[in-house]
N, C-alpha and C. Protein backbone atom coordinates (compact mmCIF):
# COMPACT_ATOMS: atom_id res chain seq x y z
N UNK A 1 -24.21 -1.78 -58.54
CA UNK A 1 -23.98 -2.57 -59.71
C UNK A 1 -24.77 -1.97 -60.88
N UNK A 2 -23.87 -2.11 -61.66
CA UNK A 2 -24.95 -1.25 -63.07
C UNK A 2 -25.76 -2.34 -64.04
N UNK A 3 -26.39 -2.48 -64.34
CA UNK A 3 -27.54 -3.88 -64.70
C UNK A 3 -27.79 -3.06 -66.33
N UNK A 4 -27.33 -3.95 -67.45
CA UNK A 4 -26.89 -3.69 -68.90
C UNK A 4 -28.20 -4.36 -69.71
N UNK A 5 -28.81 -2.94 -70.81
CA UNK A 5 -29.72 -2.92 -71.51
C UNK A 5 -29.68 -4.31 -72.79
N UNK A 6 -28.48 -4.37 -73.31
CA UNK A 6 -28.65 -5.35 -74.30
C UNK A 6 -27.81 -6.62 -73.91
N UNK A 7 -28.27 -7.67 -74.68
CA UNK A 7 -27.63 -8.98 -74.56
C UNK A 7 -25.92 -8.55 -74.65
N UNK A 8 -25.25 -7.94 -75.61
CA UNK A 8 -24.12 -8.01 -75.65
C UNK A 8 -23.46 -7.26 -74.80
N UNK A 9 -24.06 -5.92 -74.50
CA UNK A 9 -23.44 -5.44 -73.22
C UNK A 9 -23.68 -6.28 -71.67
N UNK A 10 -24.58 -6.86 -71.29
CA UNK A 10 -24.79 -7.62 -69.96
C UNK A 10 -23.63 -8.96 -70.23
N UNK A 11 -23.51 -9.72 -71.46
CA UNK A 11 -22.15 -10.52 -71.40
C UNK A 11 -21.22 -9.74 -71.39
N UNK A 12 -20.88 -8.92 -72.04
CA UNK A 12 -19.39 -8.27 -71.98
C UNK A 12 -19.53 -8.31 -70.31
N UNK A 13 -20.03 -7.62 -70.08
CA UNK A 13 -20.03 -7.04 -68.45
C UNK A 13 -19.76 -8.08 -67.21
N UNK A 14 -20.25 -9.37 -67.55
CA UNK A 14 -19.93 -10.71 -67.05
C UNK A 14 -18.37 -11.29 -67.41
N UNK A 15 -18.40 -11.04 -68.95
CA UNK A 15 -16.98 -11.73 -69.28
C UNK A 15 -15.84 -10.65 -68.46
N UNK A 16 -15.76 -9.56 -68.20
CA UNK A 16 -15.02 -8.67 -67.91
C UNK A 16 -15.01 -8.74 -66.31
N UNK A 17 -16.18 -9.04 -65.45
CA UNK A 17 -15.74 -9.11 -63.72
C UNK A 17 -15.30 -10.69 -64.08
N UNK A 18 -15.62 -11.83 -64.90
CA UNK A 18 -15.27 -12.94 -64.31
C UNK A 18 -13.40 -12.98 -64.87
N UNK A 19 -13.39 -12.44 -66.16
CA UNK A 19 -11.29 -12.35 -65.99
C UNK A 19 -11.24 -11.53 -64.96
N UNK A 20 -11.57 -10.41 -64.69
CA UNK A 20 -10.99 -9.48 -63.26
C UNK A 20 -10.23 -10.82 -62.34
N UNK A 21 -11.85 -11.52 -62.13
CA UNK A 21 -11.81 -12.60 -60.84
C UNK A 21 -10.81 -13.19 -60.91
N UNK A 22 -10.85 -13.79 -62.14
CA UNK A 22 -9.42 -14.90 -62.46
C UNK A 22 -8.28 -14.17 -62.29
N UNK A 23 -7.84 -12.94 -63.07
CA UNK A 23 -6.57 -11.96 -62.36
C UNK A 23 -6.25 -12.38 -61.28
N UNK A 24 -7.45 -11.87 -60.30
CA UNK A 24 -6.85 -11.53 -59.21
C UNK A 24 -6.57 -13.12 -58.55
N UNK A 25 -7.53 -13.97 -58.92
CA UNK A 25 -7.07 -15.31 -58.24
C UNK A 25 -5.84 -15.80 -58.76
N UNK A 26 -5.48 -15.33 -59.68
CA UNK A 26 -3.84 -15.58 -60.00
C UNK A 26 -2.80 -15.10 -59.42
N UNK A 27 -2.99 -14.13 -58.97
CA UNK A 27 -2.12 -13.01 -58.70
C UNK A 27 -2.29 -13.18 -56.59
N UNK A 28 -2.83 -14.27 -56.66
CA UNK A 28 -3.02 -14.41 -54.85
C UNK A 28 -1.78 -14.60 -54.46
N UNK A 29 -1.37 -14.24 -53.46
CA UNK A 29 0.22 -14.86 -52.62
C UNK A 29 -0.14 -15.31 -51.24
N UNK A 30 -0.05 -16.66 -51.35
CA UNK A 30 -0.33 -16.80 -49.94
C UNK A 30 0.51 -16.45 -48.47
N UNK A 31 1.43 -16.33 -48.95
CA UNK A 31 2.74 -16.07 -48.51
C UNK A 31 3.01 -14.11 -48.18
N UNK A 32 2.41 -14.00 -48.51
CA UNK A 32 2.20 -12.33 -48.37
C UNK A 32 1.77 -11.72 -47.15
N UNK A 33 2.24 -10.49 -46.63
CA UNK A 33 1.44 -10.14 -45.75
C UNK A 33 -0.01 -9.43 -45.31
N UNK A 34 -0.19 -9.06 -46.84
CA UNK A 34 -1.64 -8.83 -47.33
C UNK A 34 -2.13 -9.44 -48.09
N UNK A 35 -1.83 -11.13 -47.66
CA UNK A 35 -2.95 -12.10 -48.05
C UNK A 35 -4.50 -11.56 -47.53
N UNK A 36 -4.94 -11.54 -46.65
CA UNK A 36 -6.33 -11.54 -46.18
C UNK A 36 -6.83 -10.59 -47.03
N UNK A 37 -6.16 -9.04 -47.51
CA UNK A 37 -6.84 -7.92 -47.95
C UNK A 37 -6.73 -8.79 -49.24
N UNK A 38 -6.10 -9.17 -49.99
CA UNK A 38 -5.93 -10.17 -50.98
C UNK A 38 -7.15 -10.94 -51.23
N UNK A 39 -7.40 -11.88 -50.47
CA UNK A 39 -8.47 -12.99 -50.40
C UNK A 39 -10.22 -11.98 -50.11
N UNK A 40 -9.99 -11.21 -49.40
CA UNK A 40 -11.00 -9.69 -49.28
C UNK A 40 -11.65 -9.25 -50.38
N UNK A 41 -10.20 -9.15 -51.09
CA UNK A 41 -10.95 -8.37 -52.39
C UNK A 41 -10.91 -9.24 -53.84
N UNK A 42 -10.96 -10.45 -53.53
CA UNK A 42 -10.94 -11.89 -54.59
C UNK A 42 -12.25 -12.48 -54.39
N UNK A 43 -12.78 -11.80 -53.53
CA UNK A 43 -14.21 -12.83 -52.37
C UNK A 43 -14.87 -11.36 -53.27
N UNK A 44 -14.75 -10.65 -53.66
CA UNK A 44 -15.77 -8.93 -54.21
C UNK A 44 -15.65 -8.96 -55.44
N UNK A 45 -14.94 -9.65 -55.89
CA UNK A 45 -14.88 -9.43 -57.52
C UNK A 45 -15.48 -10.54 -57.81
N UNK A 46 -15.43 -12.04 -57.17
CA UNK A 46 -16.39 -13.01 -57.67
C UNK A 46 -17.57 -13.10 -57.39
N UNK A 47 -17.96 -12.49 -56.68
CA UNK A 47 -19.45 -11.69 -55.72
C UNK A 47 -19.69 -11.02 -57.38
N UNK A 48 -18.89 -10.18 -57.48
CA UNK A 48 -19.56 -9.21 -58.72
C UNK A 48 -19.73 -10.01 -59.69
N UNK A 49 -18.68 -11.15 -60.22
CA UNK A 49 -18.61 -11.52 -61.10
C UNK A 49 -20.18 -12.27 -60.98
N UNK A 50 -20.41 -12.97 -60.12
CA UNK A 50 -21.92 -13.90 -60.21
C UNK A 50 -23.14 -13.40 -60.47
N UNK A 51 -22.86 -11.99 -59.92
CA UNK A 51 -24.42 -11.25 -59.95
C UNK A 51 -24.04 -10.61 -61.33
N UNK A 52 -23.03 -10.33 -62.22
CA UNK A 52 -22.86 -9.77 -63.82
C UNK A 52 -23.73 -10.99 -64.45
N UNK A 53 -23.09 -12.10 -64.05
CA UNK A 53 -23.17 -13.49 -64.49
C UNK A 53 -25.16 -13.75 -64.54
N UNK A 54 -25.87 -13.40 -63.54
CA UNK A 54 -26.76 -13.44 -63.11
C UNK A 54 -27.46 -12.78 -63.95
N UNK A 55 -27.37 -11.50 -63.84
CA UNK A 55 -27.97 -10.24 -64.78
C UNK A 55 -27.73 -10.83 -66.47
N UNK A 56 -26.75 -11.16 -66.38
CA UNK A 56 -26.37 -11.60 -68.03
C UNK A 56 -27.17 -12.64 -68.64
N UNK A 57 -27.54 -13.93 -67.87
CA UNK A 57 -28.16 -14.82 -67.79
C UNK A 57 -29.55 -14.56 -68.30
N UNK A 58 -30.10 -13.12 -67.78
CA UNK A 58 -31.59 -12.82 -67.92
C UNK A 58 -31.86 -12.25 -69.44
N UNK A 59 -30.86 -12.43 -69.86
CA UNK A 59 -31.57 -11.89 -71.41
C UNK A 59 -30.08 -12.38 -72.02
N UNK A 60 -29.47 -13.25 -72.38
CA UNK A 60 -28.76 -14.36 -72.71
C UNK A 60 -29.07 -14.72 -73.75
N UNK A 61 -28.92 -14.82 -75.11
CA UNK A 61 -28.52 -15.71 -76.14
C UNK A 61 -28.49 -17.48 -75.91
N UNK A 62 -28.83 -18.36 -76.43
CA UNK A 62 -28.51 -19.43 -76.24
C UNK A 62 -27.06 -19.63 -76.21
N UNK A 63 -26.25 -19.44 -77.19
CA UNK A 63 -24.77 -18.79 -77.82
C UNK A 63 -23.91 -18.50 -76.37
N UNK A 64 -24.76 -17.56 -75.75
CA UNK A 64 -23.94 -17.06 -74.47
C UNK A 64 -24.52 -17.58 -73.46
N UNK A 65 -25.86 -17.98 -72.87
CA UNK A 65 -25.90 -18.98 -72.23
C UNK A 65 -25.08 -20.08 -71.85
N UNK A 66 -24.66 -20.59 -72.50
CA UNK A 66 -23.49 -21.52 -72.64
C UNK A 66 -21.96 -21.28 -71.99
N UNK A 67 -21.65 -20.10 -72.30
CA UNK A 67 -20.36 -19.09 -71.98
C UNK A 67 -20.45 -18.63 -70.84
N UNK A 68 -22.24 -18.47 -70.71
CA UNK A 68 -21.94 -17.79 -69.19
C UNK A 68 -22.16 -18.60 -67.98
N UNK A 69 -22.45 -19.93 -68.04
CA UNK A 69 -22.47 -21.40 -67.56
C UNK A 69 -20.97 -21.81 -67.52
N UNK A 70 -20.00 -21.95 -68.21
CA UNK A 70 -18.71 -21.71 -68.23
C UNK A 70 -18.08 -20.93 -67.12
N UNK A 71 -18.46 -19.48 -67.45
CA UNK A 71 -17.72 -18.47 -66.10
C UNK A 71 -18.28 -18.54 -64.61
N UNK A 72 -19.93 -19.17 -64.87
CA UNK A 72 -20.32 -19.46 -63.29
C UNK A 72 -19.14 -20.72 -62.91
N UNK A 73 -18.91 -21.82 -63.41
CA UNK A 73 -18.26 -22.71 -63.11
C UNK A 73 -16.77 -22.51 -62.55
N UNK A 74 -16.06 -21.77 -63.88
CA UNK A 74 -14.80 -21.14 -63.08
C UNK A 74 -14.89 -20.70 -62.23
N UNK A 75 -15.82 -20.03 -61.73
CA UNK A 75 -16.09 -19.35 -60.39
C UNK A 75 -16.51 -19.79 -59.38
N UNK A 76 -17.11 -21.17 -59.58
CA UNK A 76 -17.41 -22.00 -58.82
C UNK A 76 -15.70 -22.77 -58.39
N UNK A 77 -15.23 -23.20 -59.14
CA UNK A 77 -13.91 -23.83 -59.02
C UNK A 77 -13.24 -22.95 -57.71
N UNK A 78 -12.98 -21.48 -58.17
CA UNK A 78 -12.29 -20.59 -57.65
C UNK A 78 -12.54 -20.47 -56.38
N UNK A 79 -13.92 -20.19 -55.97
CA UNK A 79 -14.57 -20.68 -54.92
C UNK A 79 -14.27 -21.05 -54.01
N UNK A 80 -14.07 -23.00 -54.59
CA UNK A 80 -13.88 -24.08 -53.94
C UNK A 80 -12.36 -24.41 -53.65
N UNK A 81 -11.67 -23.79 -54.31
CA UNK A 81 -10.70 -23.55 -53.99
C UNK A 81 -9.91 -22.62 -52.36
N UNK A 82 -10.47 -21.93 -52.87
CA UNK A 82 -10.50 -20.62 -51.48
C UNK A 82 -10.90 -21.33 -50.32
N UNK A 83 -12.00 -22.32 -50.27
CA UNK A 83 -12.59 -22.66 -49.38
C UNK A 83 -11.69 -23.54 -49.00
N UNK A 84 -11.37 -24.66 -49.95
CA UNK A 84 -10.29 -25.73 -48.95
C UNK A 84 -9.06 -24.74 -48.64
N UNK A 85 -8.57 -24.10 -49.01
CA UNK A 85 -7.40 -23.38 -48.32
C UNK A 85 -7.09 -23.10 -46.93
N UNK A 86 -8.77 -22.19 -46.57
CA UNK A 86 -9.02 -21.91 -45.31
C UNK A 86 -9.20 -23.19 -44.54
């Protein structure tokens, strides 16, 4: 993971794995036969997305603080989602 020198690059870097995340949680088919590699690699991008989220957090803006409390949550949703599925 690459861990970003200024406030605006460590959010970009958060805002950018947490849409990835959402992509790909859109783009799930459950119905597919590479659901699991699917759900595999939806479980790695929100992994990334938390620890961007994390790193971003540590030198955060109040401004983006806020935003990045937002994308932990979607990601929390997304999550919880996945989880009742299984």
């Amino acid at each position: 993971m690459v861990y970003h020198k200024t406030k605006q690059d460590a959010f970009q870097a958060a805002q950018k794995a947490t849409m990835e995340a959402k992509e790909w949680h859109d783009h799930l088919v459950r119905d597919q036969a590479d659901y699991g590699h699917q759900l595999a690699h939806l479980r790695q991008e929100v992994n990334e997305a938390f620890a961007q989220i994390e790193n971003a957090l540590e030198v955060a803006s109040e401004t983006q603080r806020v935003q990045l409390e937002k994308f932990r949550n979607d990601l929390q949703g997304i999550v919880a989602e996945i989880n009742q599925d299984e």
